[in-house]
Protein backbone atom coordinates (compact mmCIF):
# COMPACT_ATOMS: atom_id res chain seq x y z
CA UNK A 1 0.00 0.00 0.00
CA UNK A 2 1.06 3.44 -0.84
CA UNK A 3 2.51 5.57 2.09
CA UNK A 4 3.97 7.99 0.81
CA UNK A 5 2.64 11.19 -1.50
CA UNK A 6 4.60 10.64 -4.36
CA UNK A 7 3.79 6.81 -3.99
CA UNK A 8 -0.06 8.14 -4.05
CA UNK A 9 0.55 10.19 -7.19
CA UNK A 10 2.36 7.10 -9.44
CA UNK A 11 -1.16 5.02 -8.48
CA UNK A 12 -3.13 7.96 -9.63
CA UNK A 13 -0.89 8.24 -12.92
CA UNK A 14 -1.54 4.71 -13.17
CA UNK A 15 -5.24 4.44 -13.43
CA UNK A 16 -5.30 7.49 -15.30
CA UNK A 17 -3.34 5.64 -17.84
CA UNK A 18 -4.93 1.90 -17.45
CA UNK A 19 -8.82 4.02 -18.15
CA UNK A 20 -7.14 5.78 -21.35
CA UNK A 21 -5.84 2.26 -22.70
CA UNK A 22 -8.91 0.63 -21.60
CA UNK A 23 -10.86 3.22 -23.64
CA UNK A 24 -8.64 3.50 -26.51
CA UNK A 25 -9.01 -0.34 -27.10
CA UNK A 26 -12.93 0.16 -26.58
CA UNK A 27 -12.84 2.73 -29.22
CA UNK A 28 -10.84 0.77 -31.80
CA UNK A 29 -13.51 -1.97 -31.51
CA UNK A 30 -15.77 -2.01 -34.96
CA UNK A 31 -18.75 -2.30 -32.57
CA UNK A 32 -17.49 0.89 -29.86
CA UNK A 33 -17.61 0.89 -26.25
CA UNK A 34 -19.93 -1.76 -24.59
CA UNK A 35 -21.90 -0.43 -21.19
CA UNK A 36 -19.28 -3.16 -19.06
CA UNK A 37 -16.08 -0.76 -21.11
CA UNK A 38 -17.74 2.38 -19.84
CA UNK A 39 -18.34 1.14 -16.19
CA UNK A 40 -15.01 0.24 -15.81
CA UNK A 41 -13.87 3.04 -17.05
CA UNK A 42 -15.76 4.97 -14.57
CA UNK A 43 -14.18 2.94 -11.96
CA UNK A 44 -11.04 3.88 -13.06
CA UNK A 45 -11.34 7.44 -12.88
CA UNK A 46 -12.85 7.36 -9.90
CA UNK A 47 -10.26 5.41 -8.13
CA UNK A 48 -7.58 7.87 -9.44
CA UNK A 49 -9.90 10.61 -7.94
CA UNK A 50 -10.02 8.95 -4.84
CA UNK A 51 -6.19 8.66 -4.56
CA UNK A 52 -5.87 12.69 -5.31
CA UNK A 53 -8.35 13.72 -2.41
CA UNK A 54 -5.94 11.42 -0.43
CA UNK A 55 -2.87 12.89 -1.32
CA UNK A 56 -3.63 16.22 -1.76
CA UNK A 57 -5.07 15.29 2.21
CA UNK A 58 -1.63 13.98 3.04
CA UNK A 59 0.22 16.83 1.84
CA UNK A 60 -2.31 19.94 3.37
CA UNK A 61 -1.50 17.40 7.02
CA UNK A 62 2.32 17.46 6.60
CA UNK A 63 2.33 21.74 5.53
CA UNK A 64 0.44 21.91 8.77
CA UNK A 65 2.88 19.48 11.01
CA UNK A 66 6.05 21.80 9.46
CA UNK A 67 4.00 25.28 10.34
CA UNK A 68 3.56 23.67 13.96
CA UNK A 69 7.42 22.43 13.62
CA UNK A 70 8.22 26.49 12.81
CA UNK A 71 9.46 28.86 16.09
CA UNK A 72 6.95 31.66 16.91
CA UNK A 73 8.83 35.07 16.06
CA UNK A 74 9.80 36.99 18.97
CA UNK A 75 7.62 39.88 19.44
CA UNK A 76 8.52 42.59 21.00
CA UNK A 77 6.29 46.16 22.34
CA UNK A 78 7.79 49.31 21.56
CA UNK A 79 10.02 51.26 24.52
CA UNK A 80 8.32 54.07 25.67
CA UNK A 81 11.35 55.70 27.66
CA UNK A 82 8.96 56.05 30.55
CA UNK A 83 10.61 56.67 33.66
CA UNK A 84 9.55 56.79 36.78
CA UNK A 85 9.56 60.76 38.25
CA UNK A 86 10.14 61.28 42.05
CA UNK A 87 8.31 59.66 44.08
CA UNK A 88 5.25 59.20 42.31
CA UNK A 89 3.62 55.96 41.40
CA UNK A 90 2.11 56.92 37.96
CA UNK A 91 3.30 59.00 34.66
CA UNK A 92 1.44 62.24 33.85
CA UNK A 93 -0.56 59.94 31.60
CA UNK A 94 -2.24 57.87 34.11
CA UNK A 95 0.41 54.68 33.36
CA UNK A 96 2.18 53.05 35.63
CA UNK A 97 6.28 53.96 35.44
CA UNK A 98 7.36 50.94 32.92
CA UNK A 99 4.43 50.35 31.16
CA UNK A 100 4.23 50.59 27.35
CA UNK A 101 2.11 51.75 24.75
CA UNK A 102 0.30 49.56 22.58
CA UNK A 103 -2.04 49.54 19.67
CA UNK A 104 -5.21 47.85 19.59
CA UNK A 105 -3.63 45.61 16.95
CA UNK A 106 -0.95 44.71 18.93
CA UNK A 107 -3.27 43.69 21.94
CA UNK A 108 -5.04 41.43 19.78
CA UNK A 109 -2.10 39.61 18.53
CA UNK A 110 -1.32 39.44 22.49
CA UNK A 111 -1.50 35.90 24.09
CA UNK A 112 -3.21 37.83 27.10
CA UNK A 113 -6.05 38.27 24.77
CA UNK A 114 -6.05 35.19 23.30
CA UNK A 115 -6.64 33.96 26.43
CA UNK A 116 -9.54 36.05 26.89
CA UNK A 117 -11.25 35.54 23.47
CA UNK A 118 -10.44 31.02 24.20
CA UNK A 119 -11.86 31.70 27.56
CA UNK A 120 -15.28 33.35 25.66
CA UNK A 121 -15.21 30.42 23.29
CA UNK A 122 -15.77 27.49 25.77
CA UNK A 123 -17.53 29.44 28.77
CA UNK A 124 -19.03 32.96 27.21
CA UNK A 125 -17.47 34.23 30.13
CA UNK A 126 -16.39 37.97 29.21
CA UNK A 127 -13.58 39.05 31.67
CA UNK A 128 -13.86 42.69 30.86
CA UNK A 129 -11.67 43.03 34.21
CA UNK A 130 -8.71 41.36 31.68
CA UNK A 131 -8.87 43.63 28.76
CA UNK A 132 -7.45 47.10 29.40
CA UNK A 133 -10.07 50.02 29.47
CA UNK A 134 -9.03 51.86 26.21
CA UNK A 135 -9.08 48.77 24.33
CA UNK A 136 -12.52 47.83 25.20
CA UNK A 137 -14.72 49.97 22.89
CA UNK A 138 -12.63 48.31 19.67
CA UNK A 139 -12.41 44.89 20.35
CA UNK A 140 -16.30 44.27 21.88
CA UNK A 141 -19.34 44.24 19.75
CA UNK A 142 -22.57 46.15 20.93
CA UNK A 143 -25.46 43.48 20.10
CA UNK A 144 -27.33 43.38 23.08
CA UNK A 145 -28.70 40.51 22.20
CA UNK A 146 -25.23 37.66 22.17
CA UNK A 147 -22.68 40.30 22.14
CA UNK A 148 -19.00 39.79 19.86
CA UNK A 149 -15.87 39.63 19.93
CA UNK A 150 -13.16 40.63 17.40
CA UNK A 151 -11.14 37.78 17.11
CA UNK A 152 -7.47 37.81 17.98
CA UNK A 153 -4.89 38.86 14.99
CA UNK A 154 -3.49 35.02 14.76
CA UNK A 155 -7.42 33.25 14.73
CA UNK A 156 -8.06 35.59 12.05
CA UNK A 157 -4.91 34.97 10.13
CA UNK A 158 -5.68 31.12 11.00
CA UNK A 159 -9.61 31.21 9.49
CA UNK A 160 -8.55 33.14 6.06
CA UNK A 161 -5.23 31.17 5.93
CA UNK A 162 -8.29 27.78 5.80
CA UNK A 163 -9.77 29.85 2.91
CA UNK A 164 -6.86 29.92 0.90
CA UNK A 165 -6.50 26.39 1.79
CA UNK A 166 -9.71 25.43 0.21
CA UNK A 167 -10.51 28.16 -2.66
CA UNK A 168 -7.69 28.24 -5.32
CA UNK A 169 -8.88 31.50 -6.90
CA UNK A 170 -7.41 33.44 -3.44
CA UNK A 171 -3.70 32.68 -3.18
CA UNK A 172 -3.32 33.63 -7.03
CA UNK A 173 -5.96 36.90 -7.07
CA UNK A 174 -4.91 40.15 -6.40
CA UNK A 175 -6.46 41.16 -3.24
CA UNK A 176 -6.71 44.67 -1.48
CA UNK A 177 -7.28 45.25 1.94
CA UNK A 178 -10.17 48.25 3.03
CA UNK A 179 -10.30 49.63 6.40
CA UNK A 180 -13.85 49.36 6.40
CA UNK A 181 -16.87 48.37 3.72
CA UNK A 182 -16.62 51.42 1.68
CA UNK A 183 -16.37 50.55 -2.16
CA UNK A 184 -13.44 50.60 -4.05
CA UNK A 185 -13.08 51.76 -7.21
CA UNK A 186 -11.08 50.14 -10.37
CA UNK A 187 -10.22 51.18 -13.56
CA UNK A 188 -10.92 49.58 -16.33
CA UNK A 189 -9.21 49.98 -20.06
CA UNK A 190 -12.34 49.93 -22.03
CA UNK A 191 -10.52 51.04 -25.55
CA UNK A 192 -7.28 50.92 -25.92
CA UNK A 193 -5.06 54.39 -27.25
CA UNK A 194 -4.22 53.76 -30.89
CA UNK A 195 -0.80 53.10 -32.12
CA UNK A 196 1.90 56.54 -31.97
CA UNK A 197 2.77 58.17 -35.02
CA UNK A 198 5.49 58.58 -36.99
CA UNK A 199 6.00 62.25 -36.88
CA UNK A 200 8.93 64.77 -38.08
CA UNK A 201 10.97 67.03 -35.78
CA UNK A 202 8.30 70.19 -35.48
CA UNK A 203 5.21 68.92 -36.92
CA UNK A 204 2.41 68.41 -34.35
CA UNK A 205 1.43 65.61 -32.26
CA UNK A 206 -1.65 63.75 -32.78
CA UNK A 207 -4.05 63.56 -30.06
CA UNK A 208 -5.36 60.35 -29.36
CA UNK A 209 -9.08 60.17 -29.26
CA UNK A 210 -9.87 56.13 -28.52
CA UNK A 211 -8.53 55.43 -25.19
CA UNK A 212 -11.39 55.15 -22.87
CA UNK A 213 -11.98 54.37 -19.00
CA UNK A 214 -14.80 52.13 -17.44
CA UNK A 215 -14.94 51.67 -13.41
CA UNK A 216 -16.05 48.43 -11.54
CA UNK A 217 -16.79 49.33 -8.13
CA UNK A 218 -15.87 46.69 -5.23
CA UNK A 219 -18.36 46.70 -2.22
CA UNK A 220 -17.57 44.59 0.25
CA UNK A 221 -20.60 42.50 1.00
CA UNK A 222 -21.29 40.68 4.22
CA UNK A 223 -20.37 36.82 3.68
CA UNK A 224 -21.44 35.14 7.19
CA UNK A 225 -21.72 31.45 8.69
CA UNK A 226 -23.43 30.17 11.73
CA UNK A 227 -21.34 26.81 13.29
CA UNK A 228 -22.90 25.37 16.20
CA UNK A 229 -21.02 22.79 18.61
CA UNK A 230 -21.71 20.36 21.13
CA UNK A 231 -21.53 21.26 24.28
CA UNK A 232 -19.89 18.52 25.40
CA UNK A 233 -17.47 18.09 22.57
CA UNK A 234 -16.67 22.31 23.55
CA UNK A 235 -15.94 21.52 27.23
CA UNK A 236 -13.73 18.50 25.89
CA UNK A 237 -11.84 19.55 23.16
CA UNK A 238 -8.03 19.86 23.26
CA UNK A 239 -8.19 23.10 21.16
CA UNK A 240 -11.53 24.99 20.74
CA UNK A 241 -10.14 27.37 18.48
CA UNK A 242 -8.76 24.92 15.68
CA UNK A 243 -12.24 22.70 16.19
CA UNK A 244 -13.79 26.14 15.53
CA UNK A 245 -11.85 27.69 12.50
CA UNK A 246 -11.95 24.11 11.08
CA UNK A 247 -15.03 24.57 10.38
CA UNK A 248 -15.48 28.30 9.87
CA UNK A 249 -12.91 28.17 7.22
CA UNK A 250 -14.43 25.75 5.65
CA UNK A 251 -17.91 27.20 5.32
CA UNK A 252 -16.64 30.38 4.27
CA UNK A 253 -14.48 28.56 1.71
CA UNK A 254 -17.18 27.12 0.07
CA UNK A 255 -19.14 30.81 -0.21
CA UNK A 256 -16.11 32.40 -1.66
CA UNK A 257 -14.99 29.28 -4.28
CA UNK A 258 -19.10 29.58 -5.96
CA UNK A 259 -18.90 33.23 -5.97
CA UNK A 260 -15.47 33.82 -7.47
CA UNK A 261 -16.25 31.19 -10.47
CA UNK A 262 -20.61 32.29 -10.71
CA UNK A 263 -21.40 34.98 -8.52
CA UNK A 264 -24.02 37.36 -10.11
CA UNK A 265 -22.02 40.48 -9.07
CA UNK A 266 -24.83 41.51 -6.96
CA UNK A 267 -24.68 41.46 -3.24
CA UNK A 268 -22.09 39.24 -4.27
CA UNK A 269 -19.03 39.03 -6.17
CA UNK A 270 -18.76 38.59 -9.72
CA UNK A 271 -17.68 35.04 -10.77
CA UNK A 272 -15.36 34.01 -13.95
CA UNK A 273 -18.53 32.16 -15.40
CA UNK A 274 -21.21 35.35 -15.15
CA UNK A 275 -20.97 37.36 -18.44
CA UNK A 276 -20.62 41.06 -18.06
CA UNK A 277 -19.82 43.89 -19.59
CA UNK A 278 -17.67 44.68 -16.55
CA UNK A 279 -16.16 41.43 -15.70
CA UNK A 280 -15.21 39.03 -18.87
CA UNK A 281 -17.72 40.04 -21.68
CA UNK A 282 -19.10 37.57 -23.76
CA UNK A 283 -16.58 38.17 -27.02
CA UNK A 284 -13.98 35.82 -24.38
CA UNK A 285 -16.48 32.94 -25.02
CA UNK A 286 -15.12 30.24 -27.27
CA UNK A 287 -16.68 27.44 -29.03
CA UNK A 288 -14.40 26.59 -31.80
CA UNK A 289 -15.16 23.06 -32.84
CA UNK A 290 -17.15 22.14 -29.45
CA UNK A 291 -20.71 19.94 -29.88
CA UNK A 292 -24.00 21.02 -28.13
CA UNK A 293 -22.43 17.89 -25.57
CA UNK A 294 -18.85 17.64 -25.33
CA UNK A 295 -15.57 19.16 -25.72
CA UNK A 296 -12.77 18.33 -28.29
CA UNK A 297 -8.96 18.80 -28.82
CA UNK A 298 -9.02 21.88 -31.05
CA UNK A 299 -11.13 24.06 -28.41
CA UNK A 300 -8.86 23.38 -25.91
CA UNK A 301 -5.92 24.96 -28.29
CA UNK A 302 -8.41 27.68 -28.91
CA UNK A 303 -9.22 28.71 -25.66
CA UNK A 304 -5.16 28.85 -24.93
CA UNK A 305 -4.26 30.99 -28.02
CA UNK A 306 -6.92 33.11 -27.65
CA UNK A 307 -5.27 34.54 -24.61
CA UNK A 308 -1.97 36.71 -25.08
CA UNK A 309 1.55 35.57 -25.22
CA UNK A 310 1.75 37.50 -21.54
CA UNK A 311 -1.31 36.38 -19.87
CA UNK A 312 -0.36 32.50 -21.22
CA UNK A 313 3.39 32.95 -19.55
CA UNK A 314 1.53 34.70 -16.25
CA UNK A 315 2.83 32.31 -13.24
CA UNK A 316 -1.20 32.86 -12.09
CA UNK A 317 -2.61 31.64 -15.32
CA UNK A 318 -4.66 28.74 -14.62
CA UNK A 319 -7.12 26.39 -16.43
CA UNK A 320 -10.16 26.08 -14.61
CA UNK A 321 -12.26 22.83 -14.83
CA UNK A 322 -15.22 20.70 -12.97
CA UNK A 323 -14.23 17.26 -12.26
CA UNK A 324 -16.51 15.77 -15.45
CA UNK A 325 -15.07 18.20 -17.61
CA UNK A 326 -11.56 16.62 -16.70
CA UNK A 327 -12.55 13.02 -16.97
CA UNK A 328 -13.28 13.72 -20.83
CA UNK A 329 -10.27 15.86 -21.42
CA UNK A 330 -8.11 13.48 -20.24
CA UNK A 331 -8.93 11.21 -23.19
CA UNK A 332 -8.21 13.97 -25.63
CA UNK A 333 -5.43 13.58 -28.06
CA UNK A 334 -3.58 16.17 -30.67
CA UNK A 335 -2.69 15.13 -34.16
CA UNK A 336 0.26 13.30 -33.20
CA UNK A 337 -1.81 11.11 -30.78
CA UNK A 338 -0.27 12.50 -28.05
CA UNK A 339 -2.66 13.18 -24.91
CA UNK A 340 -2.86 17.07 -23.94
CA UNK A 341 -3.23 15.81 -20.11
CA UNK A 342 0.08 15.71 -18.27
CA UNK A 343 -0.57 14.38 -15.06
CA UNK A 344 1.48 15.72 -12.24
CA UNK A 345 4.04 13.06 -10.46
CA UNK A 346 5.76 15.64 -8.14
CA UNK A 347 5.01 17.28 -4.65
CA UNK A 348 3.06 19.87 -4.65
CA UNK A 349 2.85 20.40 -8.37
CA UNK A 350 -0.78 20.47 -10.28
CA UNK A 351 -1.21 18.24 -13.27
CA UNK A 352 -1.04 20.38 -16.42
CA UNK A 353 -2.74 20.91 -19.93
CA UNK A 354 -0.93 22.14 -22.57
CA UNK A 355 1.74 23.17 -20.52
CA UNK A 356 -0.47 25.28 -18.20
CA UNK A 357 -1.14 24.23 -14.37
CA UNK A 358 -5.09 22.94 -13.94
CA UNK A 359 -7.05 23.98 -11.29
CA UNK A 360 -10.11 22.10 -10.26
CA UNK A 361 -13.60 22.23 -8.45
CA UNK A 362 -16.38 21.01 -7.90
CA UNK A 363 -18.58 24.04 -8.37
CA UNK A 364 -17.40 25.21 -11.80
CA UNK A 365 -20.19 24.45 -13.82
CA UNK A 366 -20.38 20.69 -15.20
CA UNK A 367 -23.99 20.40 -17.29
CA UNK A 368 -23.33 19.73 -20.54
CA UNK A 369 -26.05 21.15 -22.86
CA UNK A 370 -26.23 23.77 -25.34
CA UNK A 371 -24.53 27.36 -25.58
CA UNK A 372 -23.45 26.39 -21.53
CA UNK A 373 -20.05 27.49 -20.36
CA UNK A 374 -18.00 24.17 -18.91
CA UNK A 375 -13.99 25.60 -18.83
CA UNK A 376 -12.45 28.79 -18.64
CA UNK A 377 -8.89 29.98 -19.13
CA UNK A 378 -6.94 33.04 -16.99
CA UNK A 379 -4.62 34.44 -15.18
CA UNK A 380 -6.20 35.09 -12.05
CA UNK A 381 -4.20 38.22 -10.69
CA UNK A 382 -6.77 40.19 -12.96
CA UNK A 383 -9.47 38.84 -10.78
CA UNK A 384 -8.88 41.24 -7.77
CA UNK A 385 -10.81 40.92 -4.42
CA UNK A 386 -11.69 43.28 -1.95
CA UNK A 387 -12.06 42.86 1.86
CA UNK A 388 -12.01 44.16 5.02
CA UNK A 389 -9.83 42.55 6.67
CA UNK A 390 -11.77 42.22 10.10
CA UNK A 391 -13.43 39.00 11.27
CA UNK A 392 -15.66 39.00 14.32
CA UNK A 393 -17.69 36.11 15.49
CA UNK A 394 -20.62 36.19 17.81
CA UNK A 395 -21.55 33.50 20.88
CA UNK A 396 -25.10 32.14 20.94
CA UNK A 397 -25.57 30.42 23.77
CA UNK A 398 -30.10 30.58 24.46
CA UNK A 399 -30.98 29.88 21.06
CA UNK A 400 -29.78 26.28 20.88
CA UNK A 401 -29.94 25.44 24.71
CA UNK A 402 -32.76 23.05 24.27
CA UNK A 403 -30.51 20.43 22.20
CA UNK A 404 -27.64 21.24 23.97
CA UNK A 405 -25.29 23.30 21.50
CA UNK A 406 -23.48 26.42 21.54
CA UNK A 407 -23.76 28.47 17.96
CA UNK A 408 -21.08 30.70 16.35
CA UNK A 409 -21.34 33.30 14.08
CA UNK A 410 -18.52 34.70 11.44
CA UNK A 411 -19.16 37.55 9.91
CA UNK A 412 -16.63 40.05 7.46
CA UNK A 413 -16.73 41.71 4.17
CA UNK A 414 -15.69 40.77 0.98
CA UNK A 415 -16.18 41.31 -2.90
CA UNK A 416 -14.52 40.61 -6.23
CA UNK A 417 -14.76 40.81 -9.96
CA UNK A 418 -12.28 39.88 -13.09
CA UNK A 419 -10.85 43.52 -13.80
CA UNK A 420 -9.57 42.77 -17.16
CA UNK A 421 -11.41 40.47 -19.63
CA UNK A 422 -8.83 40.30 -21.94
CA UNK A 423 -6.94 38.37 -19.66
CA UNK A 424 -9.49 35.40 -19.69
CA UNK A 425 -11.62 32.92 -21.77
CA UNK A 426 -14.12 30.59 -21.65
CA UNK A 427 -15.46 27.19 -23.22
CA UNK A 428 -18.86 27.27 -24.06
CA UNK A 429 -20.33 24.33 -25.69
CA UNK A 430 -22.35 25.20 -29.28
């Protein structure tokens, strides 16, 4: 049996490549695939499936065992030079002599706090007499109704750290940082200038009369997740806050990934797969050579060549494919009868399609009918995302006291759209 991740990925390489001789012979048959060819076929793919969840599993458990492995940085509080002056107990301030000054930032990335905020998590006991007086206003909610906390600096960095874990469109977008929900505004190169002129030494220069500006505006909306634990498996648990985040960052994962790929822009943001005028228009569709049910070799070069030499060579450009979608590309072959797949053998590396990395999921969209979209192309540091970069969750501790649970609820802001269409393009079946 397999132990080790590279071990896992030669299997998977291996059943990819017993299903494509399996089918191959199937097809070279006068009478075609039989229903038993196609059912084992099936079972093929899905056992090399299987084996990726498992070692793409193994790996995300040994990054995590190396970050644990990793010495916390020293962090140290800025000196104040306060002294102490006569015989007085206190500065002119109202500080003790020896005590520093801190930001609120820095007292939430405090283990003092942490402490407080774990301490809120298992009991919902608030120890305002443990979090300094001129802190309290920023880090406590007002709902009189649960109440909140901000989280502490590293539980935030933990939940979105989950998200990147879980929605590939994050670690590779371009992502800005508000202080708060306000939108923010991008440009967008609607037409570009025309070419310069060839011109003599004192004749005039042309003015250029094409180039023209559109704006997207990025609004953070509210993306929020209710989690709700046992009471008994709170009390119990070794480490609340990486039971809790587990699951946050999940949930919140999943919200982002359909968004980012078919969000309708509204409330929410604008996915890869939503045509619009200010995302990726509908001239980045392609359907060269596709049927109303299935896609073939020479979209696939299509879709590629259709983007720019720079956005191709882009170290974010990505394909983007459903797990059906993948299954039939695998089988596709250029005129040489070479396959197009390349499935990856090496740590940490994603299998590849005409030389270009492929990312998967399970919510781009896989129905296979008529004028549908079912692959896109891109590279995704022109899909930028907006947030503020704030998390708070809130305790509910009445509501679900009858079956014996405790509920928590995330809340913070986020939006995104492509920002340059060019940059893109997608497969739509004809």
């Amino acid at each position: 049996m397999p132990t080790t991740t590279l071990e896992l990925r030669e299997k998977r390489a291996i059943h990819i490549q017993q299903a494509r001789d399996k089918w191959t012979e199937a097809q070279a048959r006068e009478a075609g695939p039989t229903p038993e060819d196609k059912q084992e076929f099936d079972r093929l793919m899905d056992a090399a499936a299987k084996v990726k969840e498992d070692y793409e599993r193994a790996e995300r458990l040994e990054t995590e065992e190396r970050d644990l492995d990793r010495p916390e940085p020293r962090r140290s509080l800025p000196f104040t030079g306060d002294v102490p002056s006569g015989n007085g107990h206190v500065n002119g301030d109202g500080r003790r002599p020896g005590t520093e000054i801190r930001t609120v930032a820095q007292y939430r990335a405090s283990p003092e706090y942490r402490a407080v905020f774990q301490d809120w998590l298992i009991n919902g006991n608030l120890r305002l007499d443990r979090i300094p007086a001129e802190f309290r206003d920023t880090i406590l909610g007002t709902d009189a109704k649960g109440g909140y906390l901000s989280t502490p600096v590293q539980l935030a960095d933990q939940i979105i750290k989950q998200v990147n874990d879980y929605v590939f469109i994050r670690p590779a977008a371009t992502i800005v940082t508000l202080t708060d929900a306000k939108a923010l505004g991008v440009p967008q190169l609607a037409t570009r200038m025309a070419d310069a002129n060839w011109t003599t030494e004192v004749a005039a220069v042309t003015e250029d009369t094409t180039m023209a500006f559109t704006r997207r505006d990025l609004s953070p909306n509210l993306v929020s997740k209710l989690c709700l634990v046992s009471i008994r498996t709170l009390y119990g648990a070794t480490n609340v806050e990486s039971l809790i985040t587990s699951e946050l960052g999940y949930k919140n994962a999943i919200t982002e990934e359909k968004a980012y790929l078919t969000g309708s822009g509204t409330g929410q943001p604008l996915g890869i797969f939503t045509a619009n005028a200010s995302g990726i228009p509908t001239s980045r569709d392609v359907n060269t050579s596709n049927t109303a049910t299935a896609i073939v070799a020479d979209n696939i070069y299509a879709m590629k060549y259709s983007l720019k030499a720079p956005y191709r060579s882009d170290p974010t450009c990505r394909w983007i494919w459903s797990r059906p979608a993948i299954q039939a590309i695998m089988l596709l072959k250029d005129t040489q009868q070479r396959y197009l797949w390349e499935p990856s053998l090496q740590l940490g590396t994603p299998d590849r399609l005409l030389n270009i990395p492929v990312a998967e999921s399970e919510y781009v969209p896989a129905t296979f009918t008529t004028g549908l979209y079912v692959g896109a192309i891109g590279a995704l540091r022109y899909y930028w995302i907006a947030q503020v970069d704030d998390l708070q969750i809130q305790r509910l501790v009445e509501r679900y006291a009858d079956t014996n649970q405790i509920g928590f609820i995330s809340r913070r802001y986020v939006d995104g759209s492509p920002v340059l269409g060019e940059a893109f393009s997608r497969s739509k079946l004809a």
